[in-house]
C-alpha atoms as a PDB file:
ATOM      1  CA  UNK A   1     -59.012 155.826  62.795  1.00  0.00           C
ATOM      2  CA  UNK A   2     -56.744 157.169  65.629  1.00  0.00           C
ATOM      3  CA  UNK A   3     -59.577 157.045  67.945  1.00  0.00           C
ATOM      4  CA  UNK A   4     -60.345 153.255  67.308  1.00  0.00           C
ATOM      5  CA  UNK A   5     -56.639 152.303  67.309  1.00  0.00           C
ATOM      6  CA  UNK A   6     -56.593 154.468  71.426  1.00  0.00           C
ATOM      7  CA  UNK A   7     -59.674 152.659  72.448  1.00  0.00           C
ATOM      8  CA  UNK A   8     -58.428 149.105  71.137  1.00  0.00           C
ATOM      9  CA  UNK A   9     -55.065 149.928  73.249  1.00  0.00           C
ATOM     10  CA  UNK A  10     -57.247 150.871  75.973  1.00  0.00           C
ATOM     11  CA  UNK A  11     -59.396 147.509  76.283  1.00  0.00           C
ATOM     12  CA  UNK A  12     -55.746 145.482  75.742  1.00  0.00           C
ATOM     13  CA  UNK A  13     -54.455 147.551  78.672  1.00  0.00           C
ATOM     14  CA  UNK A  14     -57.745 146.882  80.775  1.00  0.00           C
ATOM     15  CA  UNK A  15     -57.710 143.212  80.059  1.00  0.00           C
ATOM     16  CA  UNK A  16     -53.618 142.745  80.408  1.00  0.00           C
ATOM     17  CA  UNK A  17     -54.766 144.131  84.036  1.00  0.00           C
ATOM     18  CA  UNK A  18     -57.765 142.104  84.612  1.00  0.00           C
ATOM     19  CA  UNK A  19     -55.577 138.746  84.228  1.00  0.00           C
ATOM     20  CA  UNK A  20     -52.648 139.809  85.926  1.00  0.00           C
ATOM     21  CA  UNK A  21     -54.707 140.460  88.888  1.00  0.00           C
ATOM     22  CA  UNK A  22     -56.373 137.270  88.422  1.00  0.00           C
ATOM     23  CA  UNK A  23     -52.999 135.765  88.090  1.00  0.00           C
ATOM     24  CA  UNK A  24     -51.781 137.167  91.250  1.00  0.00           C
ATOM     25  CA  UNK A  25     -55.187 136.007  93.210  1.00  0.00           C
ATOM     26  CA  UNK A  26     -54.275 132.421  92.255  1.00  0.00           C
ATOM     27  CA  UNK A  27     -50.579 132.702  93.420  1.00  0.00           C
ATOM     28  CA  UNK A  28     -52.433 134.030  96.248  1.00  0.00           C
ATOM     29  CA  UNK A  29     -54.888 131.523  97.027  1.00  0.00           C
ATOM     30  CA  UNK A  30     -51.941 128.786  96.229  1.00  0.00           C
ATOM     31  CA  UNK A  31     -49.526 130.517  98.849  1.00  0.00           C
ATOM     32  CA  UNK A  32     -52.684 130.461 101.494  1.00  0.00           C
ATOM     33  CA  UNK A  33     -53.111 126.695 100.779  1.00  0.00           C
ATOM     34  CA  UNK A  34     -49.437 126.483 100.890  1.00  0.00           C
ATOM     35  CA  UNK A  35     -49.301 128.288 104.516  1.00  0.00           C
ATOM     36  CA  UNK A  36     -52.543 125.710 105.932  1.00  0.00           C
ATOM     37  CA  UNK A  37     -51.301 122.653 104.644  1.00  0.00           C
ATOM     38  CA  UNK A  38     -47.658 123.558 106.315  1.00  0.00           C
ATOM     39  CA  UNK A  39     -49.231 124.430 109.847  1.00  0.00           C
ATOM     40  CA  UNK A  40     -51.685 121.717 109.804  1.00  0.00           C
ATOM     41  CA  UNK A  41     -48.165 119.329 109.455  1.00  0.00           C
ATOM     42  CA  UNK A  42     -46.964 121.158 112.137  1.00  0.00           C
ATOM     43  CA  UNK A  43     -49.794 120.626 114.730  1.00  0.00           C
ATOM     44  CA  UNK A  44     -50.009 116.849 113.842  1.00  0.00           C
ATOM     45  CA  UNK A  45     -46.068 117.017 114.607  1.00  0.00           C
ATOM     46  CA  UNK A  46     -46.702 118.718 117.299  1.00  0.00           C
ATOM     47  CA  UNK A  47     -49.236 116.325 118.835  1.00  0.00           C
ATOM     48  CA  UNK A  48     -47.389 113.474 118.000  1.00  0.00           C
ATOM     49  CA  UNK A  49     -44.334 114.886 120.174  1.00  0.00           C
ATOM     50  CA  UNK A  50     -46.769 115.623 122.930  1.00  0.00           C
ATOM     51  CA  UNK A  51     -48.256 112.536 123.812  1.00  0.00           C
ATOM     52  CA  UNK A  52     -44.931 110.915 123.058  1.00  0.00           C
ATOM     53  CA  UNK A  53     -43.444 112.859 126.266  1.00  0.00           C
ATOM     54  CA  UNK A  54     -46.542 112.790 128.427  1.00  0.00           C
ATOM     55  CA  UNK A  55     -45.957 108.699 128.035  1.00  0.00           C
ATOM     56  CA  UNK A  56     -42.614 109.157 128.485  1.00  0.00           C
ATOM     57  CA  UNK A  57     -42.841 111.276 131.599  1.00  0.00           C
ATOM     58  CA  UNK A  58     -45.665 108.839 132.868  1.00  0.00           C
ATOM     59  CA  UNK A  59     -48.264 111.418 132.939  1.00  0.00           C
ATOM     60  CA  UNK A  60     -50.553 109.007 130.858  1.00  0.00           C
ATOM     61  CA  UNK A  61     -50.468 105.199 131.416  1.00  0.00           C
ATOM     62  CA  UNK A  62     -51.662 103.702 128.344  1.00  0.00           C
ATOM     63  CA  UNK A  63     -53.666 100.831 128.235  1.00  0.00           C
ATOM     64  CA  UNK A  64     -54.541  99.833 124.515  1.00  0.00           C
ATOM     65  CA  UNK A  65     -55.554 103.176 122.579  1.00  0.00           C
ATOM     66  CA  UNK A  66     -54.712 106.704 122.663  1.00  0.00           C
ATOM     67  CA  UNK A  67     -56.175 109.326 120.606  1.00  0.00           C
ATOM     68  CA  UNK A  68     -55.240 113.234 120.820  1.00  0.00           C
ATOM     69  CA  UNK A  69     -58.232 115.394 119.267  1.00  0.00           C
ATOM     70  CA  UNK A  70     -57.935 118.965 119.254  1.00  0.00           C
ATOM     71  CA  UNK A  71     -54.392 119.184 121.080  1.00  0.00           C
ATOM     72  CA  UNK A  72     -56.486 117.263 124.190  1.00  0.00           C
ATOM     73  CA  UNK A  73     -55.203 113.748 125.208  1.00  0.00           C
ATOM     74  CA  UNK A  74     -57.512 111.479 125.920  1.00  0.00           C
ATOM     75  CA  UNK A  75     -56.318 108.341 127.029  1.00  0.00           C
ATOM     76  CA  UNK A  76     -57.788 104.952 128.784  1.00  0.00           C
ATOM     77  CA  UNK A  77     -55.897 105.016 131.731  1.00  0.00           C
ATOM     78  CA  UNK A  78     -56.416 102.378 134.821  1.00  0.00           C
ATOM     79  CA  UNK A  79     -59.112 103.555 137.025  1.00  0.00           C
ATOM     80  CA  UNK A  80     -59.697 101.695 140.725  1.00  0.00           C
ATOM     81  CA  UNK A  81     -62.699 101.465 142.800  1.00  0.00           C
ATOM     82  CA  UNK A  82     -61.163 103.852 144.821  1.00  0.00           C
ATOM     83  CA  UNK A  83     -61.009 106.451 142.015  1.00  0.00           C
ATOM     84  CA  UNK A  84     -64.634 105.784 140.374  1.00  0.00           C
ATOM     85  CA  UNK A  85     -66.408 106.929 143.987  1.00  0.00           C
ATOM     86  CA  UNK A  86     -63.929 109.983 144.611  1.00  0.00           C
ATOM     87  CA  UNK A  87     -65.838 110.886 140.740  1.00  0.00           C
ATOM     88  CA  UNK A  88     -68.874 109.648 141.945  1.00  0.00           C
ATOM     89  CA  UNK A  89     -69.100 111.682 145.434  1.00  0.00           C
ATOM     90  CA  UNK A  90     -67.604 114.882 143.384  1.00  0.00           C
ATOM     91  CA  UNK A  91     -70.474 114.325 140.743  1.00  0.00           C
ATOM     92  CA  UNK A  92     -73.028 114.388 143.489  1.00  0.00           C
ATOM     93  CA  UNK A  93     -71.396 117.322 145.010  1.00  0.00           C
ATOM     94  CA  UNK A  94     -71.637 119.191 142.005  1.00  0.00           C
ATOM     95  CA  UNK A  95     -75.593 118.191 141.191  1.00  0.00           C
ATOM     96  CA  UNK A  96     -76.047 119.007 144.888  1.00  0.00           C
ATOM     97  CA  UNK A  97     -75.077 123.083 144.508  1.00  0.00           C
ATOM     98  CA  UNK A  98     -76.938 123.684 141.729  1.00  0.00           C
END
């Protein structure tokens, strides 16, 4: 009888454990999500403060759209003539070395 009542406090103990530590995986996992959701907030703040100086500064002249992917503005600016056969000579360049 005193060997059942041991082995039934045994598998209590044992399972008390088994969902505490599933407890504390979940906190975990929440914290984790927690932690990603707050830097991904961050980076769109972040990018949103960026291209707001670049405009500012004049570093990017907008035309109609700007999109920032990956912390990398892209943005339509206003190319000349001038400008598209400087990239076309430095294009050539480049196929010419390899």
């Amino acid at each position: 009888m005193d060997q059942l009542v041991r082995a039934k406090r045994v598998e209590v103990e044992e399972d008390k454990r088994g969902i505490q530590s599933q407890v504390t995986q979940r906190q975990e996992l929440r914290c984790e999500a927690q932690f990603e959701a707050s830097i991904g907030e961050r980076l769109n703040n972040f990018r949103s403060k960026l291209s707001t100086k670049m405009r500012l500064s004049g570093a990017i002249k907008l035309v109609k759209t700007s999109k920032i992917r990956f912390g990398i503005a892209r943005e339509r600016s206003r190319s000349t003539p001038k400008d598209d056969a400087i990239a076309k000579q430095s294009k050539l360049k480049s196929t010419k070395r390899r």
